[in-house]
PDB file of N, CA and C in Angstrom:
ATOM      1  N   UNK A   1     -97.033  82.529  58.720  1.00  0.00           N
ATOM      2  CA  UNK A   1     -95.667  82.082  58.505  1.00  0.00           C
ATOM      3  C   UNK A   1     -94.676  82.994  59.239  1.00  0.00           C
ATOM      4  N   UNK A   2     -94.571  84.397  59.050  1.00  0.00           N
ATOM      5  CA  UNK A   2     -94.187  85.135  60.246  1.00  0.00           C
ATOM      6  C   UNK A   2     -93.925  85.577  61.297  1.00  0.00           C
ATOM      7  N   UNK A   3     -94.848  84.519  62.077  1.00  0.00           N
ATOM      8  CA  UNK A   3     -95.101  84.007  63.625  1.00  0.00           C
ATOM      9  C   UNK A   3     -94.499  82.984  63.927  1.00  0.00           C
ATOM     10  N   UNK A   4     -94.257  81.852  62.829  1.00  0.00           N
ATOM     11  CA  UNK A   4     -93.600  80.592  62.995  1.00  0.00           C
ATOM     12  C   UNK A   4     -92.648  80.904  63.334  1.00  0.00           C
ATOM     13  N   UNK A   5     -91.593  81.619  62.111  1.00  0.00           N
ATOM     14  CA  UNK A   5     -90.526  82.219  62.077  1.00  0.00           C
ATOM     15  C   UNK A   5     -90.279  83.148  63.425  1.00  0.00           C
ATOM     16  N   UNK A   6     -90.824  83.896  64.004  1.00  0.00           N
ATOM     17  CA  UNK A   6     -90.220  84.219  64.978  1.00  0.00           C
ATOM     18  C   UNK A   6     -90.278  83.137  66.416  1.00  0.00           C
ATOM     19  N   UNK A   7     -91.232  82.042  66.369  1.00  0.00           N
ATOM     20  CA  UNK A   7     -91.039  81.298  67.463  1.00  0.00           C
ATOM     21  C   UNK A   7     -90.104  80.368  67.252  1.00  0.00           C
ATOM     22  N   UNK A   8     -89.310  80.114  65.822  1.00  0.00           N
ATOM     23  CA  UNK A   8     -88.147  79.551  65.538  1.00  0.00           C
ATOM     24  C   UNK A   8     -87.069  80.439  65.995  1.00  0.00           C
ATOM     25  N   UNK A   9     -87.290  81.596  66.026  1.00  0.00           N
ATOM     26  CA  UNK A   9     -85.721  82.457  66.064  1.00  0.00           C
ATOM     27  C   UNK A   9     -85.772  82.405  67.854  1.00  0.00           C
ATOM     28  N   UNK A  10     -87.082  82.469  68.412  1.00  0.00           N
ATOM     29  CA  UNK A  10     -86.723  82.570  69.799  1.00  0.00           C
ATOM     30  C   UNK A  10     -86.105  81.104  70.364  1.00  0.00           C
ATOM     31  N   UNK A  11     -86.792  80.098  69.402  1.00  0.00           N
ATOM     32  CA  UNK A  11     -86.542  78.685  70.093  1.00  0.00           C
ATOM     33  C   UNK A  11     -84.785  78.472  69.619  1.00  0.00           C
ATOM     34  N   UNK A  12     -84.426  78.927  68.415  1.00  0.00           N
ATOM     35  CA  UNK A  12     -82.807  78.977  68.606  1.00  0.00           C
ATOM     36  C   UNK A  12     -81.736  79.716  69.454  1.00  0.00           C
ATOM     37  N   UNK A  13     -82.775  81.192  69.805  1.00  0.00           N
ATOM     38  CA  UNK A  13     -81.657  81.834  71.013  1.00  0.00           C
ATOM     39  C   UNK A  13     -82.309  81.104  72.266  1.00  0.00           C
ATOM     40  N   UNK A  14     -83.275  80.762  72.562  1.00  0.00           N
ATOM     41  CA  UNK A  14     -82.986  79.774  73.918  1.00  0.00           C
ATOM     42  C   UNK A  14     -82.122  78.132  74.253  1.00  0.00           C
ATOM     43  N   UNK A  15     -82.023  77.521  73.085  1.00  0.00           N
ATOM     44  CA  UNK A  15     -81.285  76.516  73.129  1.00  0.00           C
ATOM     45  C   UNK A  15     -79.787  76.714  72.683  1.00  0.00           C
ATOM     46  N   UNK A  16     -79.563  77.632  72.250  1.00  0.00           N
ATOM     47  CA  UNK A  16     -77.736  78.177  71.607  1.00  0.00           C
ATOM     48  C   UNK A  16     -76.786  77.852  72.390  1.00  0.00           C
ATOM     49  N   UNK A  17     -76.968  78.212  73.697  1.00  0.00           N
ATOM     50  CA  UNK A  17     -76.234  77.589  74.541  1.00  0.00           C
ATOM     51  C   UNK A  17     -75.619  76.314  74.757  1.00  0.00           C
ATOM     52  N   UNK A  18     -76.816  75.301  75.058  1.00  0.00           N
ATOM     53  CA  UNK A  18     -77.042  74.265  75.131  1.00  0.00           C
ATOM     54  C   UNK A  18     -76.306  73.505  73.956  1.00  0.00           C
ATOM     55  N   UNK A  19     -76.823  74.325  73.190  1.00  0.00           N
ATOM     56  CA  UNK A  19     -76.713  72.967  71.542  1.00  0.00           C
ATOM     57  C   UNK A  19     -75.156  73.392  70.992  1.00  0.00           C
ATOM     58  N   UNK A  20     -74.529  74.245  71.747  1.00  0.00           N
ATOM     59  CA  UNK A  20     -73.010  74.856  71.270  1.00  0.00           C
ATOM     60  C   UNK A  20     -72.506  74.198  72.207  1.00  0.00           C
ATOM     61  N   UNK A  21     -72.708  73.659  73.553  1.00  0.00           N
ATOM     62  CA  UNK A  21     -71.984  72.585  74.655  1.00  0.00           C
ATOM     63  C   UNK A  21     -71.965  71.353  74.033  1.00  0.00           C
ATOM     64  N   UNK A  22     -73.300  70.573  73.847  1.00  0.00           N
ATOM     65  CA  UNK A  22     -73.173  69.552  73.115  1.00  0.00           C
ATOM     66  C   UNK A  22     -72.396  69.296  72.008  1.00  0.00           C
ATOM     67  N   UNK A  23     -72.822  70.409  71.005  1.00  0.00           N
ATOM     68  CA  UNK A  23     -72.115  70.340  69.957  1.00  0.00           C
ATOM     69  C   UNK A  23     -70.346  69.917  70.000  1.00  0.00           C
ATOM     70  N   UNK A  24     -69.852  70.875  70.934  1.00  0.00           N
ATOM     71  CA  UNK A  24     -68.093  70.651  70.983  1.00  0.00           C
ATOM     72  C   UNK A  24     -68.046  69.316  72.026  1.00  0.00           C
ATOM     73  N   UNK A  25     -68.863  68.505  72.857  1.00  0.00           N
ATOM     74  CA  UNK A  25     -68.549  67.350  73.777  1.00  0.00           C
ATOM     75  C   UNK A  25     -68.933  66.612  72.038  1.00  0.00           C
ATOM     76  N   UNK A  26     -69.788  66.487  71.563  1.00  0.00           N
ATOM     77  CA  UNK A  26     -69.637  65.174  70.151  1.00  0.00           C
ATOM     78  C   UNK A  26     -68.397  65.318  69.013  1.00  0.00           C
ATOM     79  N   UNK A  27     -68.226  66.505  68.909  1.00  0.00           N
ATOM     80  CA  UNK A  27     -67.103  66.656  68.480  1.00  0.00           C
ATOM     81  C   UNK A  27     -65.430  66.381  68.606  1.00  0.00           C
ATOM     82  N   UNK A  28     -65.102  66.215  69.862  1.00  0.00           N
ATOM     83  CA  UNK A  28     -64.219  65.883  70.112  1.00  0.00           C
ATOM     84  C   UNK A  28     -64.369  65.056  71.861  1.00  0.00           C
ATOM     85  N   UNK A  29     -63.460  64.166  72.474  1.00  0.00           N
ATOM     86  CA  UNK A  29     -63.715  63.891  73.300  1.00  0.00           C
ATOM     87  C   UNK A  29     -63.649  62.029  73.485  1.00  0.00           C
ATOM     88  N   UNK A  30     -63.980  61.325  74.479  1.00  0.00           N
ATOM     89  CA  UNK A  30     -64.220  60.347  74.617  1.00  0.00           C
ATOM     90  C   UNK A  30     -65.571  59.920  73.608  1.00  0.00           C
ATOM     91  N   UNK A  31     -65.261  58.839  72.974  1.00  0.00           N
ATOM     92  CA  UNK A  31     -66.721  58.291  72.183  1.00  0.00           C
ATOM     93  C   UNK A  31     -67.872  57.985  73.236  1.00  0.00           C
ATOM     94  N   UNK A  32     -67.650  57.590  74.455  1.00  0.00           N
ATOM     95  CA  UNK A  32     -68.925  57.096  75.035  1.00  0.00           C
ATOM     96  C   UNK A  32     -69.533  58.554  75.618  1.00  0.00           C
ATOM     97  N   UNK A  33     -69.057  59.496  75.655  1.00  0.00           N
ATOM     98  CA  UNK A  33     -69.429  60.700  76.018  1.00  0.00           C
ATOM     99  C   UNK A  33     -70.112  61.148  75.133  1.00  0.00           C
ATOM    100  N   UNK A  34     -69.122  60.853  73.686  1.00  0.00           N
ATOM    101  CA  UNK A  34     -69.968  61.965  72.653  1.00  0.00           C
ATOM    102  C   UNK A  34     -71.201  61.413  72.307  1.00  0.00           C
ATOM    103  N   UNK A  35     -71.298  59.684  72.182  1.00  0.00           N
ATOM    104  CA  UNK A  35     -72.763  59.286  72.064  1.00  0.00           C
ATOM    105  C   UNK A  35     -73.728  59.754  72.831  1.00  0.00           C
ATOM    106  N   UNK A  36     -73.559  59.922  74.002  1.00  0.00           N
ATOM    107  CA  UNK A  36     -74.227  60.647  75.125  1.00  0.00           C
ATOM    108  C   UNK A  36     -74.983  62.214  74.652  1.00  0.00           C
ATOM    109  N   UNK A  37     -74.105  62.586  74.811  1.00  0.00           N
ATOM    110  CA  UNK A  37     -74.066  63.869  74.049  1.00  0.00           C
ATOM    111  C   UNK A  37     -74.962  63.891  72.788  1.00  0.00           C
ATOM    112  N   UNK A  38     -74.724  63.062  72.114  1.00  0.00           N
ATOM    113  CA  UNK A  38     -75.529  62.759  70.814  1.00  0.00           C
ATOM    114  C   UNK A  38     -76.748  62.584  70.998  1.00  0.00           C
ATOM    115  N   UNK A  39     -77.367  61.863  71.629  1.00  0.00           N
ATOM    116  CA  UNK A  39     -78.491  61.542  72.393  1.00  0.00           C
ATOM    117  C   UNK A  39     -79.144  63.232  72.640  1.00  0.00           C
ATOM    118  N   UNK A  40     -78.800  63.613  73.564  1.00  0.00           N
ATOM    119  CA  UNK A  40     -78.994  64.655  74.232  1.00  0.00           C
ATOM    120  C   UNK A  40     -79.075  65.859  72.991  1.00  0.00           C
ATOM    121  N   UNK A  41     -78.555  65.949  72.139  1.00  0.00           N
ATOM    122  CA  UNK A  41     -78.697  66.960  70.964  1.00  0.00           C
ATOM    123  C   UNK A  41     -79.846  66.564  70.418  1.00  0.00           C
ATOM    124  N   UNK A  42     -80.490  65.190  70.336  1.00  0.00           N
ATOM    125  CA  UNK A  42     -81.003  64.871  69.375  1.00  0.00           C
ATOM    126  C   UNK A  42     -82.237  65.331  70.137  1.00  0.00           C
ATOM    127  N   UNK A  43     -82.684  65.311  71.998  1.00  0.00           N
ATOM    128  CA  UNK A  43     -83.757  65.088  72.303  1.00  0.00           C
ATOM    129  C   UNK A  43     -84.586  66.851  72.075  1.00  0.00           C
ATOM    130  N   UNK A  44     -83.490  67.502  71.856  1.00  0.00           N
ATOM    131  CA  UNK A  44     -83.341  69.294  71.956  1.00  0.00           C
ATOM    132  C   UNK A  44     -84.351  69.200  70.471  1.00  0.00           C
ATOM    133  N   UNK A  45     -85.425  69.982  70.355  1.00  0.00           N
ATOM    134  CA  UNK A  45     -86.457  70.526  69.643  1.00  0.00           C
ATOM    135  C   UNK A  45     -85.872  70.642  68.222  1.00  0.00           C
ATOM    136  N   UNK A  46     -86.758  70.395  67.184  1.00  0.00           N
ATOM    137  CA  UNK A  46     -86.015  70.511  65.798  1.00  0.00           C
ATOM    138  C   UNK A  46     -85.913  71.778  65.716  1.00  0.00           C
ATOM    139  N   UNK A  47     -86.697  72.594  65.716  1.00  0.00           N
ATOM    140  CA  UNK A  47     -86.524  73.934  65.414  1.00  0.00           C
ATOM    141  C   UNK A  47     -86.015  74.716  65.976  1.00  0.00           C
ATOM    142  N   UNK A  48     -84.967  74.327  67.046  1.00  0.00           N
ATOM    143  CA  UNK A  48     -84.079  74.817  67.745  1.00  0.00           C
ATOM    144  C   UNK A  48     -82.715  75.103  66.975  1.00  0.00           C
ATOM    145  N   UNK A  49     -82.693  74.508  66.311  1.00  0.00           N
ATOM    146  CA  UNK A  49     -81.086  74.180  64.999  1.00  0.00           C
ATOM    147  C   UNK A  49     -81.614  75.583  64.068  1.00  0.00           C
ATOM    148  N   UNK A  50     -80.360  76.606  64.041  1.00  0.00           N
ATOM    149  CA  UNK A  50     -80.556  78.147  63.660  1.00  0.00           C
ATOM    150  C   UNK A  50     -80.530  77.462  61.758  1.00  0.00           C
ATOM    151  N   UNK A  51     -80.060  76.407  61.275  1.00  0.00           N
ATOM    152  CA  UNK A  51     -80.203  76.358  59.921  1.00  0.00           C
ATOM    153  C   UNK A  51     -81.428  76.397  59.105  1.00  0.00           C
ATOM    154  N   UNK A  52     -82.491  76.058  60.391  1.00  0.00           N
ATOM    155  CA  UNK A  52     -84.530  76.030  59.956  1.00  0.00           C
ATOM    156  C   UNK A  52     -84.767  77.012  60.212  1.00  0.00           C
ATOM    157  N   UNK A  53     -83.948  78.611  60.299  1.00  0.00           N
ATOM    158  CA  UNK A  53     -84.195  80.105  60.256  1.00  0.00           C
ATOM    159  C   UNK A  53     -84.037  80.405  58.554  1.00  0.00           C
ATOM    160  N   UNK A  54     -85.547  80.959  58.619  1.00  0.00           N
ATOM    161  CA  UNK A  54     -85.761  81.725  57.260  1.00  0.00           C
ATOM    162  C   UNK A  54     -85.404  83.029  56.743  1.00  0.00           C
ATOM    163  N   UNK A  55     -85.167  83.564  56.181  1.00  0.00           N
ATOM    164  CA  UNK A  55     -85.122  85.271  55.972  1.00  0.00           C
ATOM    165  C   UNK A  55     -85.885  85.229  55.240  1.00  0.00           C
ATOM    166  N   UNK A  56     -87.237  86.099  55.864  1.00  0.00           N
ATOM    167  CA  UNK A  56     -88.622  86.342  55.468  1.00  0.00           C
ATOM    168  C   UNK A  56     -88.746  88.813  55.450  1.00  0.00           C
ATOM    169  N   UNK A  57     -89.575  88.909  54.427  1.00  0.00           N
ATOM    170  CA  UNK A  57     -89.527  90.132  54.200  1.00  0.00           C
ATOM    171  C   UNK A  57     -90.814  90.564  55.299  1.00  0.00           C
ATOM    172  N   UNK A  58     -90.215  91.761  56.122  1.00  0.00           N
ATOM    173  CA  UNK A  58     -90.669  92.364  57.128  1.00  0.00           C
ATOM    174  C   UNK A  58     -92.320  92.947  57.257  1.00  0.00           C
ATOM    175  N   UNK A  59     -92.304  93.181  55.796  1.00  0.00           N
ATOM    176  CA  UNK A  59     -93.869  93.737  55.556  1.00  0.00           C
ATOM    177  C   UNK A  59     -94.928  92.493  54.680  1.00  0.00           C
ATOM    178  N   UNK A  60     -94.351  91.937  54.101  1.00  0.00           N
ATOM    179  CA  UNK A  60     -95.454  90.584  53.066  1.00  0.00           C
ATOM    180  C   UNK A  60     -95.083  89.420  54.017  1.00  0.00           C
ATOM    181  N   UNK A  61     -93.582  89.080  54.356  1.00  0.00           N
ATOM    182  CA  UNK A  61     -93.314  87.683  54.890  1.00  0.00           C
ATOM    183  C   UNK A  61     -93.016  86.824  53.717  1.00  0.00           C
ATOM    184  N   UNK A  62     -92.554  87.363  52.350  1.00  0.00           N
ATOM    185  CA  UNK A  62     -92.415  87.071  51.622  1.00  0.00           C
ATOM    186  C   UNK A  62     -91.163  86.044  51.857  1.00  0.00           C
ATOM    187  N   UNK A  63     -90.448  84.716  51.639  1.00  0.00           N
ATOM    188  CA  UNK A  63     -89.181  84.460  51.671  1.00  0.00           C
ATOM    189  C   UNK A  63     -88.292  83.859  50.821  1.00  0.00           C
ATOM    190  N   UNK A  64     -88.969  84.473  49.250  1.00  0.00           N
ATOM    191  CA  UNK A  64     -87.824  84.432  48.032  1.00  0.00           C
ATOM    192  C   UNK A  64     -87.835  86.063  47.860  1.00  0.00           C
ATOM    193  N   UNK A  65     -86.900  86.474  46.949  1.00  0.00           N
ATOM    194  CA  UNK A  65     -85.928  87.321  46.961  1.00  0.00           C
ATOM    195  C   UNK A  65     -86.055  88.456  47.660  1.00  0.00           C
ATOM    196  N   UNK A  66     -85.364  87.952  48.906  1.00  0.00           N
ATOM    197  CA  UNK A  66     -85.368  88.753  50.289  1.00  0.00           C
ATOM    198  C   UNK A  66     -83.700  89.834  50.171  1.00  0.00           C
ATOM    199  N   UNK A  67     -83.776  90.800  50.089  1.00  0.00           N
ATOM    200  CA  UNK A  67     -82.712  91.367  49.949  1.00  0.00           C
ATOM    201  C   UNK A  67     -82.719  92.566  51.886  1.00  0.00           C
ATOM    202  N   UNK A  68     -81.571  91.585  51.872  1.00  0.00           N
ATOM    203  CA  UNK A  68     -80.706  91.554  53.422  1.00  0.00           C
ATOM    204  C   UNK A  68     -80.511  93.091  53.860  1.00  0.00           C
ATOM    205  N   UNK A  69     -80.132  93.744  52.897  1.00  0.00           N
ATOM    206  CA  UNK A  69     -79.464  94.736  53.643  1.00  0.00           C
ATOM    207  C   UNK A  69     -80.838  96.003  54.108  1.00  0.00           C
ATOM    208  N   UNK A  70     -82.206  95.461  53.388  1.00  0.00           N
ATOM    209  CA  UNK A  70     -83.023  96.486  53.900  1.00  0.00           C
ATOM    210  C   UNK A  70     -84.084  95.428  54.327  1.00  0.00           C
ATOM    211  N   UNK A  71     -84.140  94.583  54.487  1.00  0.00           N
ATOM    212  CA  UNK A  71     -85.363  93.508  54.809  1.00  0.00           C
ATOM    213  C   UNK A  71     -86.165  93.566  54.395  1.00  0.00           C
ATOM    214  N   UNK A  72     -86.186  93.474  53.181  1.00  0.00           N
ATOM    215  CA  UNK A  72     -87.806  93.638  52.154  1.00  0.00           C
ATOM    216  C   UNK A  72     -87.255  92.595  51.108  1.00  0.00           C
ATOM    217  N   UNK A  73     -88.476  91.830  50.294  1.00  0.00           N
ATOM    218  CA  UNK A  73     -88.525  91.277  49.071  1.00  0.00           C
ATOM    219  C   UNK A  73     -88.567  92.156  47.963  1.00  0.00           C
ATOM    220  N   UNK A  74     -88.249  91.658  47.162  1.00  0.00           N
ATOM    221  CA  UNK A  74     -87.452  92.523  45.674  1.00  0.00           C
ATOM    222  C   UNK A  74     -88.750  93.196  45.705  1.00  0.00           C
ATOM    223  N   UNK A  75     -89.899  93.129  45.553  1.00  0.00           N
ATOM    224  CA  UNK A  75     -91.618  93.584  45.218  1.00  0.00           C
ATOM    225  C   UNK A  75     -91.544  94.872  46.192  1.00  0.00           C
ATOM    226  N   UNK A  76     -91.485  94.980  47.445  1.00  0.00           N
ATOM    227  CA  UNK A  76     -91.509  95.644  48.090  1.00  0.00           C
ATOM    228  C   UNK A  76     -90.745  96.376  48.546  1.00  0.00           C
ATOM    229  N   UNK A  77     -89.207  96.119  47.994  1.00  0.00           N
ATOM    230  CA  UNK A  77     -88.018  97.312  47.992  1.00  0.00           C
ATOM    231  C   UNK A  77     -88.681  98.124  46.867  1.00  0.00           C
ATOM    232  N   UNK A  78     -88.871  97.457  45.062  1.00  0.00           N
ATOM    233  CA  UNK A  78     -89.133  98.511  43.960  1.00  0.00           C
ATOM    234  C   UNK A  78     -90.348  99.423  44.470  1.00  0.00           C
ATOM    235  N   UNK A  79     -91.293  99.097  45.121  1.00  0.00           N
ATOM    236  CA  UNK A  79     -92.738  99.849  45.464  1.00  0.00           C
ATOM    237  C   UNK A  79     -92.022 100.972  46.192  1.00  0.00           C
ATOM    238  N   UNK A  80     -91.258 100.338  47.171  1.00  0.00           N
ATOM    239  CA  UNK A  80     -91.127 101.631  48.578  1.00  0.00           C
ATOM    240  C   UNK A  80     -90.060 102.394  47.718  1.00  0.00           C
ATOM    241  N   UNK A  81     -88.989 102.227  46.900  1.00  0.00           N
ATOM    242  CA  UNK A  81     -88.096 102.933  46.235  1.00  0.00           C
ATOM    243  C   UNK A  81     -88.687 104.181  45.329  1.00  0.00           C
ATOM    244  N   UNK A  82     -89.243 103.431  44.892  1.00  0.00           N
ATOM    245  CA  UNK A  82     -89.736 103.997  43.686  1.00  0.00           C
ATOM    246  C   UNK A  82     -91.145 105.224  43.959  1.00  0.00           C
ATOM    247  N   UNK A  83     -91.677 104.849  45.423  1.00  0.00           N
ATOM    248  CA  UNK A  83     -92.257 106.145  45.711  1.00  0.00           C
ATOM    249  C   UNK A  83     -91.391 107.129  46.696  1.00  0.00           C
ATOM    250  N   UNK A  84     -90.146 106.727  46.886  1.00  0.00           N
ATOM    251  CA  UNK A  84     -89.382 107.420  47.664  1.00  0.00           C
ATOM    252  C   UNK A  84     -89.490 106.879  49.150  1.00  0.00           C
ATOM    253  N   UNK A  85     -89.782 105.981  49.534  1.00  0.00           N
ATOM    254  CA  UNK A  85     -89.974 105.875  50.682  1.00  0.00           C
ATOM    255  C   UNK A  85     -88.714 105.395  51.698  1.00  0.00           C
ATOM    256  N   UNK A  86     -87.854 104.700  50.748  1.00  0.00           N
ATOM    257  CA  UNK A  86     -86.216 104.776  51.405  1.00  0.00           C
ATOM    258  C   UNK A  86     -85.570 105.765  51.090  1.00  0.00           C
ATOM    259  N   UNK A  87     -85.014 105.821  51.794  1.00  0.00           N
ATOM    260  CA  UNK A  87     -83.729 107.111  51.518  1.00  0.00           C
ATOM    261  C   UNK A  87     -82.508 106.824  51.213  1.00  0.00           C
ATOM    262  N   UNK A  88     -82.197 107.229  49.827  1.00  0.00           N
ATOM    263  CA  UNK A  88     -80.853 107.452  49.607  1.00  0.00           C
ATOM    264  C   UNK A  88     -80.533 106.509  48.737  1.00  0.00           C
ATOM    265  N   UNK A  89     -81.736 105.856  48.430  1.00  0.00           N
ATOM    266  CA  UNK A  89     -82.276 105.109  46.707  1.00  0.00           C
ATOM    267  C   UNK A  89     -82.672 105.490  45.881  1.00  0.00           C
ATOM    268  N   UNK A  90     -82.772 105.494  44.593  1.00  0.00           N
ATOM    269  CA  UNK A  90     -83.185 106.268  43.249  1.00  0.00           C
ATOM    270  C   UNK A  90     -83.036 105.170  42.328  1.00  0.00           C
ATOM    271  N   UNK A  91     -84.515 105.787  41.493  1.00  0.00           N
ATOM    272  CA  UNK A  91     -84.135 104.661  40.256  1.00  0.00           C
ATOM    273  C   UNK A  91     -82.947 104.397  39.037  1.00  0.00           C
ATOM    274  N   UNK A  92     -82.095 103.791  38.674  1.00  0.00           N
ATOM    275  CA  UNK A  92     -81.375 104.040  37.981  1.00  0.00           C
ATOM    276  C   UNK A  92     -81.433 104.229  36.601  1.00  0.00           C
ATOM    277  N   UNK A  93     -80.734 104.975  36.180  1.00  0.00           N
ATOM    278  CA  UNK A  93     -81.624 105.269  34.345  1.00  0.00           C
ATOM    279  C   UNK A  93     -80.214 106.325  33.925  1.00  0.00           C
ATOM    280  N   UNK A  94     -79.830 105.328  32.218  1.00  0.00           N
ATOM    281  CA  UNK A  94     -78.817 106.088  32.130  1.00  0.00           C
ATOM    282  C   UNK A  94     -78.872 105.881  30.509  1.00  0.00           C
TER     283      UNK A  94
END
C-alpha cells in the first residue's frame, strides 16, 4: 500500500500542471471550450487527482490515526515516545 501511495503522489506531481490548465479553461470561458477541456480532464489518469492522496504512517503505512506533524500513526508515535526516541516529547502525567 505504500508503494501505491507513492506512485499516486508521483502521478499527481506529473499531471498538476496539466490538470490546473484544464481545470481554469472548464471553469470559466467559452462553453464549447470548456466541454473540450472537460473531455481532456477526464482522459488524464484517475489517480492523478491529488484528492486519492492518502496520509499513510512512514514506518507501518498505517492510514488511520496518522498524526501530521511527525508522520507516524498514534501506535507508533506512543512506542517511539515513550522509549525516547523523539525528542522533545515526554509522557504526560500530572
Amino acid at each position: 500500500m505504500k508503494a501505491r501511495e507513492v506512485k499516486r503522489a508521483k502521478l499527481v506531481a506529473k499531471y498538476a500542471e496539466k490538470r490546473a490548465a484544464l481545470k481554469k479553461i472548464v471553469n470559466s470561458g467559452d462553453p464549447m471550450e470548456a466541454y473540450e477541456a472537460a473531455q481532456k480532464l477526464q482522459a488524464i489518469p484517475r489517480n492523478a487527482n491529488p484528492i486519492r492522496l492518502h496520509n499513510r504512517c512512514k514506518l507501518t503505512g498505517r492510514p488511520k490515526g496518522y498524526m501530521r506533524l511527525f508522520g507516524l500513526s498514534r501506535i507508533q508515535f506512543r512506542e517511539m515516545a515513550s522509549s525516547g526516541l523523539i525528542p522533545g516529547v515526554k509522557k504526560a502525567s500530572w
